[in-house]
N, C-alpha and C. Protein backbone atom coordinates (compact mmCIF):
# COMPACT_ATOMS: atom_id res chain seq x y z
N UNK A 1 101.35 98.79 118.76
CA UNK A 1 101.89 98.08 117.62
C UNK A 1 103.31 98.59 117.38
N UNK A 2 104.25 97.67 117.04
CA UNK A 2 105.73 97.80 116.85
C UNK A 2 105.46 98.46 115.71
N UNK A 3 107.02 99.48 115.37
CA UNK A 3 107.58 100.15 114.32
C UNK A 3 107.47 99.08 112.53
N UNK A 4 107.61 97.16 113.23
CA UNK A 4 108.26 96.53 112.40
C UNK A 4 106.36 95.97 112.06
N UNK A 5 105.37 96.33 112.72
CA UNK A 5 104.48 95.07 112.42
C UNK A 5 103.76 96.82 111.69
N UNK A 6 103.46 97.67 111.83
CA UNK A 6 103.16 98.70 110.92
C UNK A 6 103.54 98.57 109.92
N UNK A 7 104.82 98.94 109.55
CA UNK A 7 106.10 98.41 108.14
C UNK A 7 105.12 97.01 107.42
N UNK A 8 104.73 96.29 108.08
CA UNK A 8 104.51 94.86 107.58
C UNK A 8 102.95 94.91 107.35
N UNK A 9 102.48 95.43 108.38
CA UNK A 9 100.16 95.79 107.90
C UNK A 9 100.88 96.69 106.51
N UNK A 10 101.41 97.48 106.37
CA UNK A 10 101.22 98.77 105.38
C UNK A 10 101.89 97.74 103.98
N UNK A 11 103.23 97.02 104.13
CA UNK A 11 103.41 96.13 102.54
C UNK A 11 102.19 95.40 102.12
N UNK A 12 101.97 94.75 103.24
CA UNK A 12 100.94 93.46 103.43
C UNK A 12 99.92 94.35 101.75
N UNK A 13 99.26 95.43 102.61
CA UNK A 13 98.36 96.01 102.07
C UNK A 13 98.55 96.58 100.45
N UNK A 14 99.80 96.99 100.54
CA UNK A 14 100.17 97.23 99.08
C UNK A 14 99.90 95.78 98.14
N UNK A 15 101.14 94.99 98.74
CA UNK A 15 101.05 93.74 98.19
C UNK A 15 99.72 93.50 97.38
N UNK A 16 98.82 93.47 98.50
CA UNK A 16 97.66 92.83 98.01
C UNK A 16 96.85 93.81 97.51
N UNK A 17 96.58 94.97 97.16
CA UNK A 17 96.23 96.02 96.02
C UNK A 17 96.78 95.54 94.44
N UNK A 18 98.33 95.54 94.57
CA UNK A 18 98.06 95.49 93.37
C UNK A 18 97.99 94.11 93.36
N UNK A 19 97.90 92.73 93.72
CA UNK A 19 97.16 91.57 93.58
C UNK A 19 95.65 91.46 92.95
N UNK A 20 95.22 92.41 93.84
CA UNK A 20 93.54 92.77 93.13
C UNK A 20 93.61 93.29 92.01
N UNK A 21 94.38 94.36 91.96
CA UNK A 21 94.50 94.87 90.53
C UNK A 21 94.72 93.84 89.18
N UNK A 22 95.45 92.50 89.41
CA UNK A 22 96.01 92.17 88.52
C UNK A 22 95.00 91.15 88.41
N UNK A 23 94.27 90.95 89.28
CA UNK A 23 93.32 89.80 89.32
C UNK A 23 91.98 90.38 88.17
N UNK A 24 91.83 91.48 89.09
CA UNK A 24 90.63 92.31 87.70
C UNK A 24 90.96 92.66 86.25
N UNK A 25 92.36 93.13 86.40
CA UNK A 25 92.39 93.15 84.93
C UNK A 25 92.71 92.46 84.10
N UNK A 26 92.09 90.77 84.85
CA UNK A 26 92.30 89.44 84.23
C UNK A 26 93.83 89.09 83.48
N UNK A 27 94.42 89.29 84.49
CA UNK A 27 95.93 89.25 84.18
C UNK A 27 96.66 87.99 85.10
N UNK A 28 96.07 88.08 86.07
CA UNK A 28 95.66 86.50 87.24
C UNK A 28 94.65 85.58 86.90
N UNK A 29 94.14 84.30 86.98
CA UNK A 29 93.20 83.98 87.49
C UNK A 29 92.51 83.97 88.81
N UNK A 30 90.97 83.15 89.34
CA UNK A 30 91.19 83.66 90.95
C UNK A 30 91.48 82.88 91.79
N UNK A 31 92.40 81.63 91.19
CA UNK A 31 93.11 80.35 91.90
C UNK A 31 94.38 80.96 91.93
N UNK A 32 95.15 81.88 91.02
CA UNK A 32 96.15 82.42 91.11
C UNK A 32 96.07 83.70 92.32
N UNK A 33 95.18 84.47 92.21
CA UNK A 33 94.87 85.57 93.33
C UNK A 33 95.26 84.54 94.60
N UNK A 34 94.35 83.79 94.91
CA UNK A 34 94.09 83.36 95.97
C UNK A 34 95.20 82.56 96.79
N UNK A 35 96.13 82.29 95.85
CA UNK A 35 97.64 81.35 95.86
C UNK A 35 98.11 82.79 96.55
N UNK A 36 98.54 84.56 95.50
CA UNK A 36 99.49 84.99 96.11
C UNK A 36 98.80 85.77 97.27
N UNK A 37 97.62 85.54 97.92
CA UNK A 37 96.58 86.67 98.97
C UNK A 37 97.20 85.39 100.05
N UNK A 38 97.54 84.02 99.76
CA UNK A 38 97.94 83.24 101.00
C UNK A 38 99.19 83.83 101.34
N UNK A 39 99.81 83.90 100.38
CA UNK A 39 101.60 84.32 100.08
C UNK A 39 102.13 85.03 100.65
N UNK A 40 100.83 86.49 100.40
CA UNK A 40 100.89 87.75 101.21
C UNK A 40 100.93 87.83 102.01
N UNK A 41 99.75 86.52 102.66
CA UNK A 41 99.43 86.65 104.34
C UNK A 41 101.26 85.83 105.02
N UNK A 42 101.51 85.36 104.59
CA UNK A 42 102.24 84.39 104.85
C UNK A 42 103.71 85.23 105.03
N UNK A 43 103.88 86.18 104.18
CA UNK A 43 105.12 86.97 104.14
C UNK A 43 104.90 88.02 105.02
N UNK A 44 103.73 88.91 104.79
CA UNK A 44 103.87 90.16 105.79
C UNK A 44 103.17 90.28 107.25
N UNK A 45 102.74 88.65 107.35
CA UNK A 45 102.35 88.24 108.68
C UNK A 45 101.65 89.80 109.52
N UNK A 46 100.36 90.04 108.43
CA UNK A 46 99.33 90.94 109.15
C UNK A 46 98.61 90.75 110.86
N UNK A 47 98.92 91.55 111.50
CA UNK A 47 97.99 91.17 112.60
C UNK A 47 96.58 91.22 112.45
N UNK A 48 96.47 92.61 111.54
CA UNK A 48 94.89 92.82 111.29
C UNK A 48 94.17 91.56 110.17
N UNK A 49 95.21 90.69 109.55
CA UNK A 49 94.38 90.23 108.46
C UNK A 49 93.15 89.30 108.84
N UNK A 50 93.04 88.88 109.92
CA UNK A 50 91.72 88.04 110.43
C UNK A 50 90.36 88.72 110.58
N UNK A 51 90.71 90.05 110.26
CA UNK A 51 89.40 91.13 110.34
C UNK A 51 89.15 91.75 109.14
N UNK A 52 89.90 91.17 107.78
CA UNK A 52 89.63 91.51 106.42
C UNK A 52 88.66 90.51 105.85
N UNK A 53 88.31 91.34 104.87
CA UNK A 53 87.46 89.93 104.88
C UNK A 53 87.75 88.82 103.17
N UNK A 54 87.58 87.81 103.72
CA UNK A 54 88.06 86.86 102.44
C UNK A 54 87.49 87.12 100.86
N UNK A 55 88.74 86.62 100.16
CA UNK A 55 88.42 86.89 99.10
C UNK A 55 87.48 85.91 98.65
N UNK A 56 86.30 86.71 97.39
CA UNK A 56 85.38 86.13 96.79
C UNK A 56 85.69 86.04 95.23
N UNK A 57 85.29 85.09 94.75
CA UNK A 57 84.91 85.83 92.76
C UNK A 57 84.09 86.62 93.00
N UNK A 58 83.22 86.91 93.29
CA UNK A 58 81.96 87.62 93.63
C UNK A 58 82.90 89.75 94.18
N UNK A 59 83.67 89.47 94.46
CA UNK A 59 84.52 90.84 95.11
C UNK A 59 84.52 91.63 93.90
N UNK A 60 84.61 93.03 94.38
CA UNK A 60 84.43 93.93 93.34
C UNK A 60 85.77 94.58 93.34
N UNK A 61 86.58 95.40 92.43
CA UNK A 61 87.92 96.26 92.94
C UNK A 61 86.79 97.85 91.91
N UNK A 62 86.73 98.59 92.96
CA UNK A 62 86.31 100.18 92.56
C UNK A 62 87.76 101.15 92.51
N UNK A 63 87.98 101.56 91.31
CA UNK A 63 88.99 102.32 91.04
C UNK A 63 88.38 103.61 91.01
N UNK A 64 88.95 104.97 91.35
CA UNK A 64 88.91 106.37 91.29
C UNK A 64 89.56 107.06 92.09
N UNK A 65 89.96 107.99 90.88
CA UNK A 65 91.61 108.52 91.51
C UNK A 65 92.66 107.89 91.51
N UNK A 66 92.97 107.88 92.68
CA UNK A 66 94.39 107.04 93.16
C UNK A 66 93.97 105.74 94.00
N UNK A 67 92.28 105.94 94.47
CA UNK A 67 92.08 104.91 95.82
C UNK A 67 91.23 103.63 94.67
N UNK A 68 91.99 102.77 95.70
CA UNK A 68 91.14 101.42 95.00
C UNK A 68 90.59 101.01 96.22
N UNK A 69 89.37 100.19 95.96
CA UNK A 69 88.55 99.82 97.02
C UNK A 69 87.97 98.32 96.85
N UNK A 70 87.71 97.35 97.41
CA UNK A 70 87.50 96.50 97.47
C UNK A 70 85.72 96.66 98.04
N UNK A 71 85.06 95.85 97.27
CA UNK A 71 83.54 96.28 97.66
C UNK A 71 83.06 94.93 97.64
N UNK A 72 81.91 94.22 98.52
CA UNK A 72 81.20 93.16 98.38
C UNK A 72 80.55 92.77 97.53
N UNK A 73 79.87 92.37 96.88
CA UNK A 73 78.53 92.18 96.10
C UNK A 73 77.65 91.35 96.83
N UNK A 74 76.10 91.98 96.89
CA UNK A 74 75.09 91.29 97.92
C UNK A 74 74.29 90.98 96.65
């Protein structure tokens, strides 16, 4: 992997942290999430993003510490 597509997985990923963030603390809706998670994909042109997995309403964001985590609900 290039210097420039690292640079771009690692914004990608920020980007879309605090996206989740803003989505949970109902500060987004999840038609709005889902508008800037295209946006994201669209700007930081992830290689890995086809192996993330799509966003749900159903998605959880687990905060502690510093790490946020994205969790399923079954």
């Amino acid at each position: 992997m290039l210097q420039k597509q690292v640079i771009n997985e690692l914004d990608y990923h920020r980007a879309q942290r605090i996206t989740e963030m803003l989505y949970h603390m109902n500060l987004i809706t999840f038609e709005e999430y889902e508008k800037i998670t295209k946006q994201n994909r669209c700007t930081f042109s992830p290689i890995l993003v086809e192996l993330l997995p799509k966003p749900t309403k159903e998605t959880k964001l687990t905060v502690s510490d510093n790490n946020v985590e994205l969790r399923e609900t079954i």
